[in-house]
C-alpha atoms as a PDB file:
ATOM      1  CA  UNK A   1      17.257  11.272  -4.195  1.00  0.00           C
ATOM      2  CA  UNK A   2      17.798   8.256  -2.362  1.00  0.00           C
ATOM      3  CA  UNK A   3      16.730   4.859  -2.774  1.00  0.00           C
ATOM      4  CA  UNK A   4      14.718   3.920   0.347  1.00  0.00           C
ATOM      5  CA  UNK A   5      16.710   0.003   2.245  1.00  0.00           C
ATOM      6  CA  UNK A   6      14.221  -2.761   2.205  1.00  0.00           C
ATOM      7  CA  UNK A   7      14.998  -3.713   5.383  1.00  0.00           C
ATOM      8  CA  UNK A   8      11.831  -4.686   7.989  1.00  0.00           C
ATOM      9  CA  UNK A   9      12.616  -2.895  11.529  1.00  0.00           C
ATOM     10  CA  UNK A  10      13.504  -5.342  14.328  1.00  0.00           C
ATOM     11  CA  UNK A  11      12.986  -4.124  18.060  1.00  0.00           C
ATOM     12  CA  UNK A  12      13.010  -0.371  18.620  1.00  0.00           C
ATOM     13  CA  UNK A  13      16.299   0.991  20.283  1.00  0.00           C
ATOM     14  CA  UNK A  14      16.892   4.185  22.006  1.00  0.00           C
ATOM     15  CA  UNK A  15      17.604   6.725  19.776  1.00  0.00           C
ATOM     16  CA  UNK A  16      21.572   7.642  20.994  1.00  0.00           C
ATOM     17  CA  UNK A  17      24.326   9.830  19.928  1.00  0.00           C
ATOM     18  CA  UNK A  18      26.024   6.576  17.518  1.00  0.00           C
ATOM     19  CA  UNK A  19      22.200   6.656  15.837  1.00  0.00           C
ATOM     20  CA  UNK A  20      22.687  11.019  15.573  1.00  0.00           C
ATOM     21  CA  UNK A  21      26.096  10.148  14.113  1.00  0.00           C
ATOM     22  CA  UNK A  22      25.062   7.941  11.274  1.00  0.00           C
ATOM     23  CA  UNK A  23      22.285  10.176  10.480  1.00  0.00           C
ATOM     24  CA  UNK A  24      24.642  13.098  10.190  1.00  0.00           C
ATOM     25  CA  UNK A  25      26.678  11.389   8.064  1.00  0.00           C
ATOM     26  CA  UNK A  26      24.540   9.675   6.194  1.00  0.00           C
ATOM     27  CA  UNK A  27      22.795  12.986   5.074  1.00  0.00           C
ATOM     28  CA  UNK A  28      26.257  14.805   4.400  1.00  0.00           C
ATOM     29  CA  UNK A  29      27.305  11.876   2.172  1.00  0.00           C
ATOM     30  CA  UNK A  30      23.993  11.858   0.435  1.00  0.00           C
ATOM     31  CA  UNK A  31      23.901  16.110   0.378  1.00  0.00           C
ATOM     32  CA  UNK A  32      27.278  15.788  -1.136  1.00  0.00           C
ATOM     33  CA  UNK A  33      27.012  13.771  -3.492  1.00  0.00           C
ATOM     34  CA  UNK A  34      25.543  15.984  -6.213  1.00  0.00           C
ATOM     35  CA  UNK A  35      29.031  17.660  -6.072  1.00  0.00           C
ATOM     36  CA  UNK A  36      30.555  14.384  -6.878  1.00  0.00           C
ATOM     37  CA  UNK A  37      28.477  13.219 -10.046  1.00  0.00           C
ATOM     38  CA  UNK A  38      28.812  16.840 -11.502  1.00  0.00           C
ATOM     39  CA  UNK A  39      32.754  16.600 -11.140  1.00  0.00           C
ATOM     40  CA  UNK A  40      32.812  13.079 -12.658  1.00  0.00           C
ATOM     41  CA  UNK A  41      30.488  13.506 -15.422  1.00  0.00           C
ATOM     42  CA  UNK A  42      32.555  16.884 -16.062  1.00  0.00           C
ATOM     43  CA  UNK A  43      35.674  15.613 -16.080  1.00  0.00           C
ATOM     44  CA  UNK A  44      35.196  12.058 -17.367  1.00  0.00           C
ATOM     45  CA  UNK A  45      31.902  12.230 -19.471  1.00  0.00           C
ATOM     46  CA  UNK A  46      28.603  11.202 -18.531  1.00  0.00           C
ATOM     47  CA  UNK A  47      28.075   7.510 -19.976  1.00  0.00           C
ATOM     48  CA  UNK A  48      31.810   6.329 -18.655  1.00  0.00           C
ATOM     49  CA  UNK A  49      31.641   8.230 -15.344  1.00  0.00           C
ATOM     50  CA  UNK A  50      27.991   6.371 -15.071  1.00  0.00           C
ATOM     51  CA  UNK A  51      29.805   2.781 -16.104  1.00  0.00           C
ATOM     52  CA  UNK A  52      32.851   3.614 -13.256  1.00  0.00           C
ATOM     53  CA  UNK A  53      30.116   4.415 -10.852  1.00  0.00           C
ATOM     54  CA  UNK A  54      28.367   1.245 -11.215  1.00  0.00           C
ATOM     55  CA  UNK A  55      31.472  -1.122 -11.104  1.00  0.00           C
ATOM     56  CA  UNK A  56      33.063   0.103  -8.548  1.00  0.00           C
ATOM     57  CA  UNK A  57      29.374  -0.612  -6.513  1.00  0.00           C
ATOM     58  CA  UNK A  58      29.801  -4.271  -7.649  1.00  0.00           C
ATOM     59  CA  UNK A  59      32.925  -4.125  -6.994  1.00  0.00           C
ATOM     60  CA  UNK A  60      32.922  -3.597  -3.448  1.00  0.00           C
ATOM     61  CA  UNK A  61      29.337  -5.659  -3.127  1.00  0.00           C
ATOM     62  CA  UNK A  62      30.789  -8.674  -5.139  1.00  0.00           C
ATOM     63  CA  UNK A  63      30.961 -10.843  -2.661  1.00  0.00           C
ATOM     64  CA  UNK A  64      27.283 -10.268  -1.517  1.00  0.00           C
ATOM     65  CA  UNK A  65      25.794 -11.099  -4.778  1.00  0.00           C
ATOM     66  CA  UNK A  66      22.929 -13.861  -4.663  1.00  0.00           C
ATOM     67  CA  UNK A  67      20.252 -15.887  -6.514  1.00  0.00           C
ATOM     68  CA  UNK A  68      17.241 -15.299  -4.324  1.00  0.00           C
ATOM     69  CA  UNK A  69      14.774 -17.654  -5.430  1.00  0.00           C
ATOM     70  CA  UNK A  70      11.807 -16.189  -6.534  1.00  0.00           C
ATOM     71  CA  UNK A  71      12.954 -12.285  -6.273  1.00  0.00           C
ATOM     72  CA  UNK A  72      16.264 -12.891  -9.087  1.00  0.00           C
ATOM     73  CA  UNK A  73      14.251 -11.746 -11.489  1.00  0.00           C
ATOM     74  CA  UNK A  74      12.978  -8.134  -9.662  1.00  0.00           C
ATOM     75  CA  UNK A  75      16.664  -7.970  -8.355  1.00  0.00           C
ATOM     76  CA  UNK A  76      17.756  -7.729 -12.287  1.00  0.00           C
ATOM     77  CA  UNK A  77      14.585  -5.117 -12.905  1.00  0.00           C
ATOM     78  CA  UNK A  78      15.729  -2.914 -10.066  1.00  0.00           C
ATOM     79  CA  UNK A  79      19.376  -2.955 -11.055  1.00  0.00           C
ATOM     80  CA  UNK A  80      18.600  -2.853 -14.525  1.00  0.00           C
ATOM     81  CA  UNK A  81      16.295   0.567 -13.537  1.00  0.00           C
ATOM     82  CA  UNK A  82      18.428   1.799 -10.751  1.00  0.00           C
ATOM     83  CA  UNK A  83      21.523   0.994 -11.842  1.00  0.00           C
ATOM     84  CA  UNK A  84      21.394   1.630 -15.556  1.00  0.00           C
ATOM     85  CA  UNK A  85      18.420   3.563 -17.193  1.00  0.00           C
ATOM     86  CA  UNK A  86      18.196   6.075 -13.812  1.00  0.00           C
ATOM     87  CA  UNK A  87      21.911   6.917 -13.881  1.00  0.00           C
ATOM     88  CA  UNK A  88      22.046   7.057 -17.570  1.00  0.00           C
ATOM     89  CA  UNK A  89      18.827  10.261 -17.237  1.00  0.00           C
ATOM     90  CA  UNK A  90      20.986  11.984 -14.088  1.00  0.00           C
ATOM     91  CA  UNK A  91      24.047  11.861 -15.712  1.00  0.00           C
ATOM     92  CA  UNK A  92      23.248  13.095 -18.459  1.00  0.00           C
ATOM     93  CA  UNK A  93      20.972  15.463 -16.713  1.00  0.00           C
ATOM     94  CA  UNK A  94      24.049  17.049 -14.769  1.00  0.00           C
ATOM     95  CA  UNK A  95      26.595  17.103 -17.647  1.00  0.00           C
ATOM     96  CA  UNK A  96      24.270  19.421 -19.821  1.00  0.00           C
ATOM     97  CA  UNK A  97      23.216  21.676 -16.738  1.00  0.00           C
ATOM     98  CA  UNK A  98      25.084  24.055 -15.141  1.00  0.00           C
ATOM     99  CA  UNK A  99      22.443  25.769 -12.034  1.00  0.00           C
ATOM    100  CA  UNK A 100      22.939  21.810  -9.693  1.00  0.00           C
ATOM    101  CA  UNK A 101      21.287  23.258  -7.202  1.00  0.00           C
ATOM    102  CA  UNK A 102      18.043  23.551  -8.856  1.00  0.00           C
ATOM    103  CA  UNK A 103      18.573  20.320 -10.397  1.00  0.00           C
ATOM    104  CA  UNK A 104      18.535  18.850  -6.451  1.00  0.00           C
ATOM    105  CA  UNK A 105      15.427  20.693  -5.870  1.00  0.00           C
ATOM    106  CA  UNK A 106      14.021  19.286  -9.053  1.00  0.00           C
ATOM    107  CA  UNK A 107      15.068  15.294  -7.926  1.00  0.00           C
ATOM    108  CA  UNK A 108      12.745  16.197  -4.855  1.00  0.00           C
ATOM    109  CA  UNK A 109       9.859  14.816  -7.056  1.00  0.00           C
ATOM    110  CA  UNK A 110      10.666  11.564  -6.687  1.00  0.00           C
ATOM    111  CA  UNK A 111       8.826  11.323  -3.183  1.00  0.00           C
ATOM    112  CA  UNK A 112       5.465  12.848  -4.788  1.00  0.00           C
ATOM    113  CA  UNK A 113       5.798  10.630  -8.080  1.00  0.00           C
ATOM    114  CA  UNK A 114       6.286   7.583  -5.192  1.00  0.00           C
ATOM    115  CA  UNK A 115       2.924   8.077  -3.930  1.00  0.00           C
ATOM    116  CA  UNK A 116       1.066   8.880  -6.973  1.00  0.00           C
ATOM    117  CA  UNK A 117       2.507   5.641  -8.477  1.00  0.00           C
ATOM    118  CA  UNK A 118       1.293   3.702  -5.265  1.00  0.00           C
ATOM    119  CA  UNK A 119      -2.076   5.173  -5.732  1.00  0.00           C
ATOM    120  CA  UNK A 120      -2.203   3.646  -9.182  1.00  0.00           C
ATOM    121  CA  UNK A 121      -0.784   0.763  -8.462  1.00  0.00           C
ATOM    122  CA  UNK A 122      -1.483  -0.082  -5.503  1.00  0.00           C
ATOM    123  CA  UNK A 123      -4.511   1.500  -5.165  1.00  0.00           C
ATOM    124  CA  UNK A 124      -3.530   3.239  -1.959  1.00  0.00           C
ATOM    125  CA  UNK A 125      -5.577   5.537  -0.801  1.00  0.00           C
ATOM    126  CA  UNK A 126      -4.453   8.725   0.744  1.00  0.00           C
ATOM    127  CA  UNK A 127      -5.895  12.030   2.300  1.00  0.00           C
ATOM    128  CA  UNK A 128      -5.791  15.190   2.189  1.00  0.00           C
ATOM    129  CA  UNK A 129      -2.242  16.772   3.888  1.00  0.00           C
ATOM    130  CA  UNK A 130      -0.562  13.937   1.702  1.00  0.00           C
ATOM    131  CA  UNK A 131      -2.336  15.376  -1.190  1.00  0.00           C
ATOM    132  CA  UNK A 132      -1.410  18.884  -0.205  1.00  0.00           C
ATOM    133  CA  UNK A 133       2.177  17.622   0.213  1.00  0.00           C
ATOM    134  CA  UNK A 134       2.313  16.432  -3.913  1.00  0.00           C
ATOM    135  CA  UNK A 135       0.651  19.612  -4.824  1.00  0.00           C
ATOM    136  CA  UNK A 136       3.194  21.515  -3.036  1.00  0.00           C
ATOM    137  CA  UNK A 137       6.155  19.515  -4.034  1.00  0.00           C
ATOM    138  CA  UNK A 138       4.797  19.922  -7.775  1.00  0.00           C
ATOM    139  CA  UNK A 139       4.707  23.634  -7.457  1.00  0.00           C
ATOM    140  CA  UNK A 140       7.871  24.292  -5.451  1.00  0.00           C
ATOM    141  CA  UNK A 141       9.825  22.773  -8.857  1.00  0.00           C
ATOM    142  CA  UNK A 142       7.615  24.607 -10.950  1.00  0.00           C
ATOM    143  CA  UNK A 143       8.470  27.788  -9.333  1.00  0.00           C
ATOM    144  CA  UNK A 144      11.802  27.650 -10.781  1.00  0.00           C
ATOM    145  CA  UNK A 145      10.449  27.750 -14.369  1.00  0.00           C
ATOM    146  CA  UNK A 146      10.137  31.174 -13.667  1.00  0.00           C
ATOM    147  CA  UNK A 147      13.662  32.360 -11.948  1.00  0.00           C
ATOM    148  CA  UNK A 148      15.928  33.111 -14.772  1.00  0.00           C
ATOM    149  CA  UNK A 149      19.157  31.674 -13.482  1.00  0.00           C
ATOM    150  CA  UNK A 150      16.937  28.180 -13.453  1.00  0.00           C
ATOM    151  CA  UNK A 151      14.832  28.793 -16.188  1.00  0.00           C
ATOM    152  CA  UNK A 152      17.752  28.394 -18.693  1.00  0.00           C
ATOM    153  CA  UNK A 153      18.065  24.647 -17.006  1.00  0.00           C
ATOM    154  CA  UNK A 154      15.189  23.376 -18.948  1.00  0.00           C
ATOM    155  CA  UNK A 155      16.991  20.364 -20.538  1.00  0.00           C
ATOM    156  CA  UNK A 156      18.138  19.574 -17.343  1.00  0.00           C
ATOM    157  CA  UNK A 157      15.370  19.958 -15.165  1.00  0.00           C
ATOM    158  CA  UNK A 158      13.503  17.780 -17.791  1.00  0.00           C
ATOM    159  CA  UNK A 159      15.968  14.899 -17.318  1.00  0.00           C
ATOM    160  CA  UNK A 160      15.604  15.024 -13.826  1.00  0.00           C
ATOM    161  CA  UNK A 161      12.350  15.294 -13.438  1.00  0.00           C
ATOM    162  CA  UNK A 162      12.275  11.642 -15.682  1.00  0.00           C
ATOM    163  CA  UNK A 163      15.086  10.248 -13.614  1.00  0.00           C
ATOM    164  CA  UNK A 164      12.706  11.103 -10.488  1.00  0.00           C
ATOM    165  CA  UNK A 165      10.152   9.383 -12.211  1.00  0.00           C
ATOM    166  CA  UNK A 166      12.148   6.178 -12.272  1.00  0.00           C
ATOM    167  CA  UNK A 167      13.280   6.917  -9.304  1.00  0.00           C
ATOM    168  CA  UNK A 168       9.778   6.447  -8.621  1.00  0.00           C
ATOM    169  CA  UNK A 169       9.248   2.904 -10.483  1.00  0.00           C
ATOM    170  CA  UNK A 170      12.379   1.358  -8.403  1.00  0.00           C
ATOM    171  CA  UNK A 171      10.926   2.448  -5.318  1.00  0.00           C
ATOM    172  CA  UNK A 172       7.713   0.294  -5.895  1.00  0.00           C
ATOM    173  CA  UNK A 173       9.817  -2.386  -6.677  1.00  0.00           C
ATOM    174  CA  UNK A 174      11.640  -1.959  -3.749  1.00  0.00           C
ATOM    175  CA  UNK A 175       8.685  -3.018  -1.782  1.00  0.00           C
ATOM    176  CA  UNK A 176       8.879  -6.575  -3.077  1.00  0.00           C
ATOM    177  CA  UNK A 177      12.699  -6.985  -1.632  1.00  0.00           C
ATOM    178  CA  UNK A 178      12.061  -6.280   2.263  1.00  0.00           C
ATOM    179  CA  UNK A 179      14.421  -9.078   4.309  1.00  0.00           C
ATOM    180  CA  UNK A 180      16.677  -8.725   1.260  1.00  0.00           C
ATOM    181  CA  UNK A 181      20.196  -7.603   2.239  1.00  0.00           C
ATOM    182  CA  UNK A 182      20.651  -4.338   1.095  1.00  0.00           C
ATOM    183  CA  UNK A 183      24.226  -5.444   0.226  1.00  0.00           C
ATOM    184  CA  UNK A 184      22.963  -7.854  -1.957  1.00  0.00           C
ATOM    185  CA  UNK A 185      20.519  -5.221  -3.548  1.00  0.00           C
ATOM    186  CA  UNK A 186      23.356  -3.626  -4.496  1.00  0.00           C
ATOM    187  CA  UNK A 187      25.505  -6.029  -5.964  1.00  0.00           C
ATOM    188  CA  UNK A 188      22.759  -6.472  -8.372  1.00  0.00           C
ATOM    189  CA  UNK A 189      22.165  -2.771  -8.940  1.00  0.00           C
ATOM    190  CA  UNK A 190      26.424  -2.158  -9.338  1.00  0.00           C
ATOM    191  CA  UNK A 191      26.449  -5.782 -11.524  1.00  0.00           C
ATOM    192  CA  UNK A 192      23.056  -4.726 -14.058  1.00  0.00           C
ATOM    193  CA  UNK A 193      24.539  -1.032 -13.889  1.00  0.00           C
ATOM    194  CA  UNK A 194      27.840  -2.009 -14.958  1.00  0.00           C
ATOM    195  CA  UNK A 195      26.417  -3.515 -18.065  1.00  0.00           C
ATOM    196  CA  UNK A 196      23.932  -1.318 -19.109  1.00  0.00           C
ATOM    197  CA  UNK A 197      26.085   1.840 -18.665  1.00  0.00           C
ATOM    198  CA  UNK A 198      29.462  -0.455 -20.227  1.00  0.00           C
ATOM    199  CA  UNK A 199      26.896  -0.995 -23.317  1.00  0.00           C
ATOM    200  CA  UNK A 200      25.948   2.780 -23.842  1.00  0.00           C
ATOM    201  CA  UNK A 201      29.614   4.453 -23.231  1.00  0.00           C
ATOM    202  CA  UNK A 202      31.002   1.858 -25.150  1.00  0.00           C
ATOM    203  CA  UNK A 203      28.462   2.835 -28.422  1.00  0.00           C
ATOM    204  CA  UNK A 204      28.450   6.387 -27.395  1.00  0.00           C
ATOM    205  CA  UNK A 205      31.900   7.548 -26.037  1.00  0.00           C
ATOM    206  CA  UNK A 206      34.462   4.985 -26.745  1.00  0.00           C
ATOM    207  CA  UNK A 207      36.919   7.634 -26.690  1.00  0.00           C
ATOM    208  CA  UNK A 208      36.269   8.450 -22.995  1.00  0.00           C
ATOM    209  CA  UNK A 209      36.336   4.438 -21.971  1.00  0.00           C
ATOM    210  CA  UNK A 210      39.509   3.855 -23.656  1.00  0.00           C
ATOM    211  CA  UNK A 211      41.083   6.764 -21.546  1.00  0.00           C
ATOM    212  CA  UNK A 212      39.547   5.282 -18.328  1.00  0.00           C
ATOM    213  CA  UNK A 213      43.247   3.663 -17.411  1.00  0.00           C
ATOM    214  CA  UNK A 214      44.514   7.180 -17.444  1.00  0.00           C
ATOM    215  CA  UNK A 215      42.272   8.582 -15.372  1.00  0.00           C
ATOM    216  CA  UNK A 216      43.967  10.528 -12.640  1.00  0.00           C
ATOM    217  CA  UNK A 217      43.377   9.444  -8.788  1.00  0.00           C
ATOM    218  CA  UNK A 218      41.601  12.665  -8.143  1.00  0.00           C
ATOM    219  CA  UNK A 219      39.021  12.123 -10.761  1.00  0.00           C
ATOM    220  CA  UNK A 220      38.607   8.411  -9.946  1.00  0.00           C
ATOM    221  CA  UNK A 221      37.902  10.149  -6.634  1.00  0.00           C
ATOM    222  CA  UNK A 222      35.005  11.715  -7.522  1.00  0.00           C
ATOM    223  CA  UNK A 223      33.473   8.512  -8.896  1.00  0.00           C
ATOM    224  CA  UNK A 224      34.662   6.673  -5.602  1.00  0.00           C
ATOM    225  CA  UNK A 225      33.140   8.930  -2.882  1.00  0.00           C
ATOM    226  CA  UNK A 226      29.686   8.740  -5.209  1.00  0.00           C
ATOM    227  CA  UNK A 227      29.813   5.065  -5.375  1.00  0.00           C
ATOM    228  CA  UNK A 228      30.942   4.181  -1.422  1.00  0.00           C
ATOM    229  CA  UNK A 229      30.109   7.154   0.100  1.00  0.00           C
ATOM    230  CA  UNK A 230      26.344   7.589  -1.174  1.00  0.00           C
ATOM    231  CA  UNK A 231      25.297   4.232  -2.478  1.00  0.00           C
ATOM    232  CA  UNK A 232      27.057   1.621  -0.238  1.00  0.00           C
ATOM    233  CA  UNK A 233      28.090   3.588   3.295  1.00  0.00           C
ATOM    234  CA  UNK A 234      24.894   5.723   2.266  1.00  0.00           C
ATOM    235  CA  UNK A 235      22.665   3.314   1.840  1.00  0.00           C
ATOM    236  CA  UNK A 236      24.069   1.030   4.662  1.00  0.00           C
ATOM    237  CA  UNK A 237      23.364   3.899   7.288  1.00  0.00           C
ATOM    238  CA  UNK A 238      19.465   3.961   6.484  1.00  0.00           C
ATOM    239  CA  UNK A 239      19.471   0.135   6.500  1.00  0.00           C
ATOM    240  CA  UNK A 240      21.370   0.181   9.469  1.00  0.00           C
ATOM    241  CA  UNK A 241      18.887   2.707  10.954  1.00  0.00           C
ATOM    242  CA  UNK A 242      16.331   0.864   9.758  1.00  0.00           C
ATOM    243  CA  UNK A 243      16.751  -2.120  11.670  1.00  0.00           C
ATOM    244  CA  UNK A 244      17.031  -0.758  15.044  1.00  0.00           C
ATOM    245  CA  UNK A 245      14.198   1.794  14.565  1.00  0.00           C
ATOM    246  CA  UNK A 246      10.844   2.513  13.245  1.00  0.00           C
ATOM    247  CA  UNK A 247      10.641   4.278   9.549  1.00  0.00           C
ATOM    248  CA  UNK A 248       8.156   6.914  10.990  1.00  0.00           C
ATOM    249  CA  UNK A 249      11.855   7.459  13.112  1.00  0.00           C
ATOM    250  CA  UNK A 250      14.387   7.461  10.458  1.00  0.00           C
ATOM    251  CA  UNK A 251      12.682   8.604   7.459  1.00  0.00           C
ATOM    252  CA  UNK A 252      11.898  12.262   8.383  1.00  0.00           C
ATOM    253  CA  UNK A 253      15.760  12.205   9.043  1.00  0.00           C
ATOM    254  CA  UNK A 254      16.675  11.596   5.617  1.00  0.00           C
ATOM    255  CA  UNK A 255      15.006  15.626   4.523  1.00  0.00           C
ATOM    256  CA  UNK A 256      18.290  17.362   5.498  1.00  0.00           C
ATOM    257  CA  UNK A 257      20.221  15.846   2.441  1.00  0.00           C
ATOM    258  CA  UNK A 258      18.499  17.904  -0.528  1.00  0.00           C
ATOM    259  CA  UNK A 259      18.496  20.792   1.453  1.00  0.00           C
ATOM    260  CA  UNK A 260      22.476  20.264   1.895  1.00  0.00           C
ATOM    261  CA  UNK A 261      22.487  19.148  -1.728  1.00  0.00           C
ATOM    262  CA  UNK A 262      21.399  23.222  -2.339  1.00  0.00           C
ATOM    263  CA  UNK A 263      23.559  25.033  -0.439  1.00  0.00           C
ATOM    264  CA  UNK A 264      27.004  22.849  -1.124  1.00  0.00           C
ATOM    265  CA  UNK A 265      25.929  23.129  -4.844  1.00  0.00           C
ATOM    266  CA  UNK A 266      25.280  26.933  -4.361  1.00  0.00           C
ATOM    267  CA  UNK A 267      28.871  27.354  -2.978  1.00  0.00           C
ATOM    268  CA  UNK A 268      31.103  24.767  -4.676  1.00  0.00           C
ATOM    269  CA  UNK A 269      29.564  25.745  -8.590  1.00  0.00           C
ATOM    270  CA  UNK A 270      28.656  29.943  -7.429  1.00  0.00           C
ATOM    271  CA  UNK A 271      25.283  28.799  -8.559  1.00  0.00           C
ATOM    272  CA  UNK A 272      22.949  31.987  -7.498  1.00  0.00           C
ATOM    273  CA  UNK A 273      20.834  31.377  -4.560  1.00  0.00           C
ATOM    274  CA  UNK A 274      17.883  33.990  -5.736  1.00  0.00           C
ATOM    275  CA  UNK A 275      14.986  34.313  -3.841  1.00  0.00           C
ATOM    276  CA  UNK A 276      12.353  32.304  -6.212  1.00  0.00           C
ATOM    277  CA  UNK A 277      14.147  29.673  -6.441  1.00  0.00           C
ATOM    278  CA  UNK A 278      14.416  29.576  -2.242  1.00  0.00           C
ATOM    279  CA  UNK A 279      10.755  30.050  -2.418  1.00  0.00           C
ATOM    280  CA  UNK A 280      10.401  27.340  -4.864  1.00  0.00           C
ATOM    281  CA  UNK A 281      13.145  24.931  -2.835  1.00  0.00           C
ATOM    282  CA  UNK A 282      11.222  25.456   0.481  1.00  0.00           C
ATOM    283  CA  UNK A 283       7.627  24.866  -0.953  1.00  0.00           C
ATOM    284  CA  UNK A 284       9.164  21.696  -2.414  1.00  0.00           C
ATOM    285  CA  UNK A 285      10.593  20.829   0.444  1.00  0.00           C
ATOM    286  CA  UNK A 286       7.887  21.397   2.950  1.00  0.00           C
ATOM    287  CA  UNK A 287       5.672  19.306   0.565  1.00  0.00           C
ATOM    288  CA  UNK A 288       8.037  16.324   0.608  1.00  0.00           C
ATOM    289  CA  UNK A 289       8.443  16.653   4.450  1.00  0.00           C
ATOM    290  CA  UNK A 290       4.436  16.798   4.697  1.00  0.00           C
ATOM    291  CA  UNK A 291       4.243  13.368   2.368  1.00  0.00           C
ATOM    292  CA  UNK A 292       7.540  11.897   3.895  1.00  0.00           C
ATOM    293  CA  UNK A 293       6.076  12.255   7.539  1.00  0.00           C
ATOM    294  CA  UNK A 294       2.570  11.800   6.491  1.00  0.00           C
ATOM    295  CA  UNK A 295       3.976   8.591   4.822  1.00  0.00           C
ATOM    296  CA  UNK A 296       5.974   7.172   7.740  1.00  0.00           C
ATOM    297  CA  UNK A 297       3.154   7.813  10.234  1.00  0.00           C
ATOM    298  CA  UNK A 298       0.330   5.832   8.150  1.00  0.00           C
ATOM    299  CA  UNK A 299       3.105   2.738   7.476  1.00  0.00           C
ATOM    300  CA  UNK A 300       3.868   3.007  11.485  1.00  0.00           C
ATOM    301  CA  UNK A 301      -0.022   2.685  12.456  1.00  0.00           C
ATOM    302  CA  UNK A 302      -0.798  -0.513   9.816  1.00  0.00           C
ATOM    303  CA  UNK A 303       2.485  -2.213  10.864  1.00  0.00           C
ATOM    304  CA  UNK A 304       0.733  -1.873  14.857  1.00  0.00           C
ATOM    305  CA  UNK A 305      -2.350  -3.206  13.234  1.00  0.00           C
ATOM    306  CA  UNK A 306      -0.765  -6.026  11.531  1.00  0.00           C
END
């Protein structure tokens, strides 16, 4: 799960190999990156791996941090949400799970939960293949309720589902920061993050922030590559994207990271790959490709009508 870059498109380019390139990687860093969390929040512990995470964003955002008249306070919100209370749920989510891979299928319910949320509160209205799409979604995850290497995930699959949920929230928010730098987004998710998640590990494993100076490099690793690879080169790529083409372009591009998510999970953790829960992981996925297209086609044809 991804946040989406609030970043208006300027003038369409040709789509080229560099644009192929970013997308490639972009998707690896974000398909990797449940292998990443699960390592740190293994072999740090979930509240202090969360806290390293989050500074190490700010760190290397610092300099992009701004007062933005009238949007400071929804900056704070959305790092307070994003930063803290979302990675607080995942993390904790991944530390008491063992199946990842039907954890990333679970996170796909962040795109349905999206577009409900926008029907409440935006009162969007939508039709029927987008409706189809969250019914689909819903069931693909609910699928795995009944394959018993999954099953056992409940806890887990719980927390995600809630961390998709606010997920969810942010991504409404989200709206209200297009033309905001996306580095500046994230100096205020890695600076809100920092001291949410520095106020929980501190209460709840002070042990485990005291030993953060002895952390080893390959460790501190794991937290790195989660924190530059998915959030800031990650997140960079799609704004990057973004600005040179249309989202009914780009967005559809962004489906091949849960399904990498799956399979790298499946192989780095032996997690069983048993047919329900590829049922279940393709019904969830074709639903969030049906509402992801469906999604980026309606936005496309009432930005023309603008």
């Amino acid at each position: 799960m991804q946040m989406p870059a609030a970043t208006a498109p300027r003038e369409p380019h040709r789509f080229g190999l560099r644009d192929f390139t970013v997308v490639i990687v972009m998707n690896v860093l974000w398909g990797l990156n449940i292998i990443a969390v699960k390592m740190a929040v293994t072999d740090i512990a979930p509240m202090t791996a969360g806290f390293l995470r989050q500074a190490i964003v700010f760190l290397v955002c610092a300099t992009w941090l701004r007062v933005i008249p009238g949007r400071t306070a929804t900056l704070a919100l959305l790092g307070l949400l994003s930063g803290g209370v979302f990675y607080l749920i995942i993390n904790l989510s991944l530390a008491v799970s063992t199946n990842i891979g039907a954890l990333a299928i679970a996170g796909q319910l962040g795109v349905p939960f999206s577009l409900l949320l926008a029907i409440v509160v935006f009162r969007e209205r939508i039709h029927w293949p987008r409706m189809l799409g969250i019914g689909l979604s819903i069931l693909g995850v609910l699928l795995l309720v009944f394959d018993p290497s999954a099953a056992r995930e409940g806890a887990g699959l719980a927390l995600t589902a809630l961390a998709s949920l606010v997920w969810a929230i942010t991504s409404l928010i989200l709206r209200r920061l297009v033309g905001v730098p996306v580095l500046t987004i994230y100096a205020w998710v890695g600076l809100m993050g920092s001291l949410v998640m520095a106020a929980v590990a501190g209460i709840t494993e002070p042990a485990a922030m005291r030993a953060i100076p002895d952390l080893p490099l390959h460790t501190i690793g794991w937290v790195a590559f989660s924190a530059i690879g998915s959030t800031v080169i990650g997140q960079g790529s799609m704004s990057w994207l973004l600005q040179r083409h249309s989202v009914s372009i780009v967005t559809p591009m962004t489906l091949a990271a849960p399904i990498i998510s799956v399979f790298a999970a499946a192989y780095y953790f032996h997690n069983p790959l048993t047919l329900l829960m590829l049922a279940g992981g393709g019904l969830a996925m074709l639903g969030v490709a049906i509402v992801t297209i469906r999604t980026a086609r309606v936005e496309r044809l009432e930005g023309k009508l603008a």
